[in-house]
Protein backbone atom coordinates (compact mmCIF):
# COMPACT_ATOMS: atom_id res chain seq x y z
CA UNK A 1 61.78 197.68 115.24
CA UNK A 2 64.21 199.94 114.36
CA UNK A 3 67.56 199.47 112.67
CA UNK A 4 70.71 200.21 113.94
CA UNK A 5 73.04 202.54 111.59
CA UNK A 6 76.32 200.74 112.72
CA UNK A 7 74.93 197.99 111.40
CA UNK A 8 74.17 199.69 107.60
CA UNK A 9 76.39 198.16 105.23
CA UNK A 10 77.94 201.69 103.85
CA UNK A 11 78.30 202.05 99.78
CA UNK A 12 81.65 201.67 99.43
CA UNK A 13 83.88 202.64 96.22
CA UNK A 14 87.42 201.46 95.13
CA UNK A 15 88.53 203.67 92.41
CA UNK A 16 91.86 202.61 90.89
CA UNK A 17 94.00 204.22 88.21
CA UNK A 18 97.31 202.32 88.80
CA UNK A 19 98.29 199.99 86.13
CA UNK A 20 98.68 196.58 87.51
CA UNK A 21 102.50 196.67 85.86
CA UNK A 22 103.45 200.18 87.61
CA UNK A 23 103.23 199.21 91.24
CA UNK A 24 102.60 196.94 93.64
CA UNK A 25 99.80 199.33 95.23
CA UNK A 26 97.21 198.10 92.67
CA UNK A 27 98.06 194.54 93.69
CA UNK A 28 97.41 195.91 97.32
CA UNK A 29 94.50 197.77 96.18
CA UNK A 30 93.18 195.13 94.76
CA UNK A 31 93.58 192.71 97.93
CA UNK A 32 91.60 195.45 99.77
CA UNK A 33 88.55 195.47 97.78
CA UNK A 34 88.84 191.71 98.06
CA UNK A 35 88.55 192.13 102.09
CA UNK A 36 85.98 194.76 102.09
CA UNK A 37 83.42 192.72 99.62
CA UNK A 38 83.19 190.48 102.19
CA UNK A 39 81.42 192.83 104.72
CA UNK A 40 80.56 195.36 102.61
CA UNK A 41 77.47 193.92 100.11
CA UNK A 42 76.89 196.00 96.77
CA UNK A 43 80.68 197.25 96.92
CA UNK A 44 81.85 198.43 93.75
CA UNK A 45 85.41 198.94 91.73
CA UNK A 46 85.78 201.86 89.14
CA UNK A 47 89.07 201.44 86.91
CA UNK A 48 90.18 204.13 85.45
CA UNK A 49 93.47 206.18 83.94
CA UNK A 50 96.05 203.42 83.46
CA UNK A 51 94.12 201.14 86.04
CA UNK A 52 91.86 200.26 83.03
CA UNK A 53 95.24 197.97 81.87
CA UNK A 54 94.30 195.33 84.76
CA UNK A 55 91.88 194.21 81.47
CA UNK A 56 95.20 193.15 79.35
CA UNK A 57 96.96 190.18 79.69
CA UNK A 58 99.95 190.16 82.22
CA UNK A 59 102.59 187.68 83.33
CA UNK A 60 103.10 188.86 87.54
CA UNK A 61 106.20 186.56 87.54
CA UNK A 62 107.99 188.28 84.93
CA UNK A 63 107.50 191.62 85.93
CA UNK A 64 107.86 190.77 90.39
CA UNK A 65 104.80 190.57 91.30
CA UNK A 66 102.40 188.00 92.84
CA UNK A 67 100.62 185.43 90.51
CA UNK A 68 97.79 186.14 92.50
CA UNK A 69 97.50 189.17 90.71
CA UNK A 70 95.29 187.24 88.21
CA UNK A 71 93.06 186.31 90.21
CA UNK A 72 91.35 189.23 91.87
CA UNK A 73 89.47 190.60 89.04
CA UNK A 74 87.53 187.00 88.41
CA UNK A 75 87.49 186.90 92.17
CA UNK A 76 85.85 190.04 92.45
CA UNK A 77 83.83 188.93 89.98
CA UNK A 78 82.35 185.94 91.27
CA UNK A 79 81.94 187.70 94.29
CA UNK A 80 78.82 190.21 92.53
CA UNK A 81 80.99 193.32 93.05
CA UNK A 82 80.05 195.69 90.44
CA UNK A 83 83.34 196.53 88.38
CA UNK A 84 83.39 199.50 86.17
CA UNK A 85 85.61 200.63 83.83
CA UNK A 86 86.04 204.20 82.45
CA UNK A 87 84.99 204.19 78.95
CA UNK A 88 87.31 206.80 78.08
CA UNK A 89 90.70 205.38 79.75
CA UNK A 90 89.86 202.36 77.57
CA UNK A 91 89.65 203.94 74.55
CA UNK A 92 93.12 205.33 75.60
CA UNK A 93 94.88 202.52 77.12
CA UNK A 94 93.81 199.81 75.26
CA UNK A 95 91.77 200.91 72.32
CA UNK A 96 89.54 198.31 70.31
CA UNK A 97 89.20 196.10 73.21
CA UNK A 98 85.66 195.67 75.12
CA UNK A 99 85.66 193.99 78.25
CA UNK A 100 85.64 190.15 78.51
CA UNK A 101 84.51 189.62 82.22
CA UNK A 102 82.17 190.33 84.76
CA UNK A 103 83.18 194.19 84.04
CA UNK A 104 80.78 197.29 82.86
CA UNK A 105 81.55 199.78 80.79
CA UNK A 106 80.55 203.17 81.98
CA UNK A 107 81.35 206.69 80.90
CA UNK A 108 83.54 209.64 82.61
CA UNK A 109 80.05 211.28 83.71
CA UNK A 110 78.83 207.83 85.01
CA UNK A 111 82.32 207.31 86.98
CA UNK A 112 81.53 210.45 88.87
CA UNK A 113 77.87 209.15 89.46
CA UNK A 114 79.44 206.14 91.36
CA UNK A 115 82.04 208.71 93.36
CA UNK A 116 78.99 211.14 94.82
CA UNK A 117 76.55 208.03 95.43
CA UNK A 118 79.28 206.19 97.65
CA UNK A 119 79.47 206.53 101.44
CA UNK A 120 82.89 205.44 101.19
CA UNK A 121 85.60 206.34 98.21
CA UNK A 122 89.12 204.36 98.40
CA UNK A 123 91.34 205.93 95.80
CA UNK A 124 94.38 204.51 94.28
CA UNK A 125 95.90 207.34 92.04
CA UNK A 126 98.72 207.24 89.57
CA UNK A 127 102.13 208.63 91.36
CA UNK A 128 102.00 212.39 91.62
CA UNK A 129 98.56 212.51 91.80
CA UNK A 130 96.83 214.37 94.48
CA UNK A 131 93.26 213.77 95.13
């Protein structure tokens, strides 16, 4: 019997370096990895740059945007998507804090492990960036 390609679930990767503060993209971002884990088994989410700051503690109201913004990462969680985060952007942005969730820590090299091994790489830059 053999197995039909379409029908592969593809490796997919959402790498996000937009701090949860800066824009409403990451919030979007964020929503979309939510969607694809449920089709897409063994997704994963890389934070990196600024995205790493979806770790600290925010208040959505106070800043316009959703509440719902706290719930994606423990979402995601629950969920058994893998969620990295860039050892080296949390050194930067938030130094002395380890992860308290479902997260990994992983380092620069690793990050770019997870980018070549994907079939699929959604990327959700700072502004200015081009990929």
């Amino acid at each position: 019997m053999s197995v039909n390609p379409m029908k592969k679930s593809k490796k997919v990767l959402f790498v996000i370096e937009e701090s949860p503060t800066a824009h409403l993209r990451h919030f979007e971002a964020m929503r979309m990895a939510l969607g694809f884990s449920v089709t897409h088994g063994g997704m994963k989410v890389l934070l990196r740059g600024r995205g790493v700051l979806a770790l600290r503690e925010v208040h959505p109201g106070l800043i316009g945007l959703p509440p719902e913004l706290l719930e994606v990462l423990p979402l995601l969680g629950d969920l058994s998507v893998g969620i990295f985060v860039e050892s080296e952007s949390l050194s930067l942005y938030l130094p002395g804090r380890s992860v308290l969730g479902a997260e990994t820590i992983i380092s620069r090299s690793e990050g770019i492990d997870l980018v070549l091994g994907a079939d699929l790489v959604l990327g959700f830059w700072s502004r200015g960036r081009v990929a």
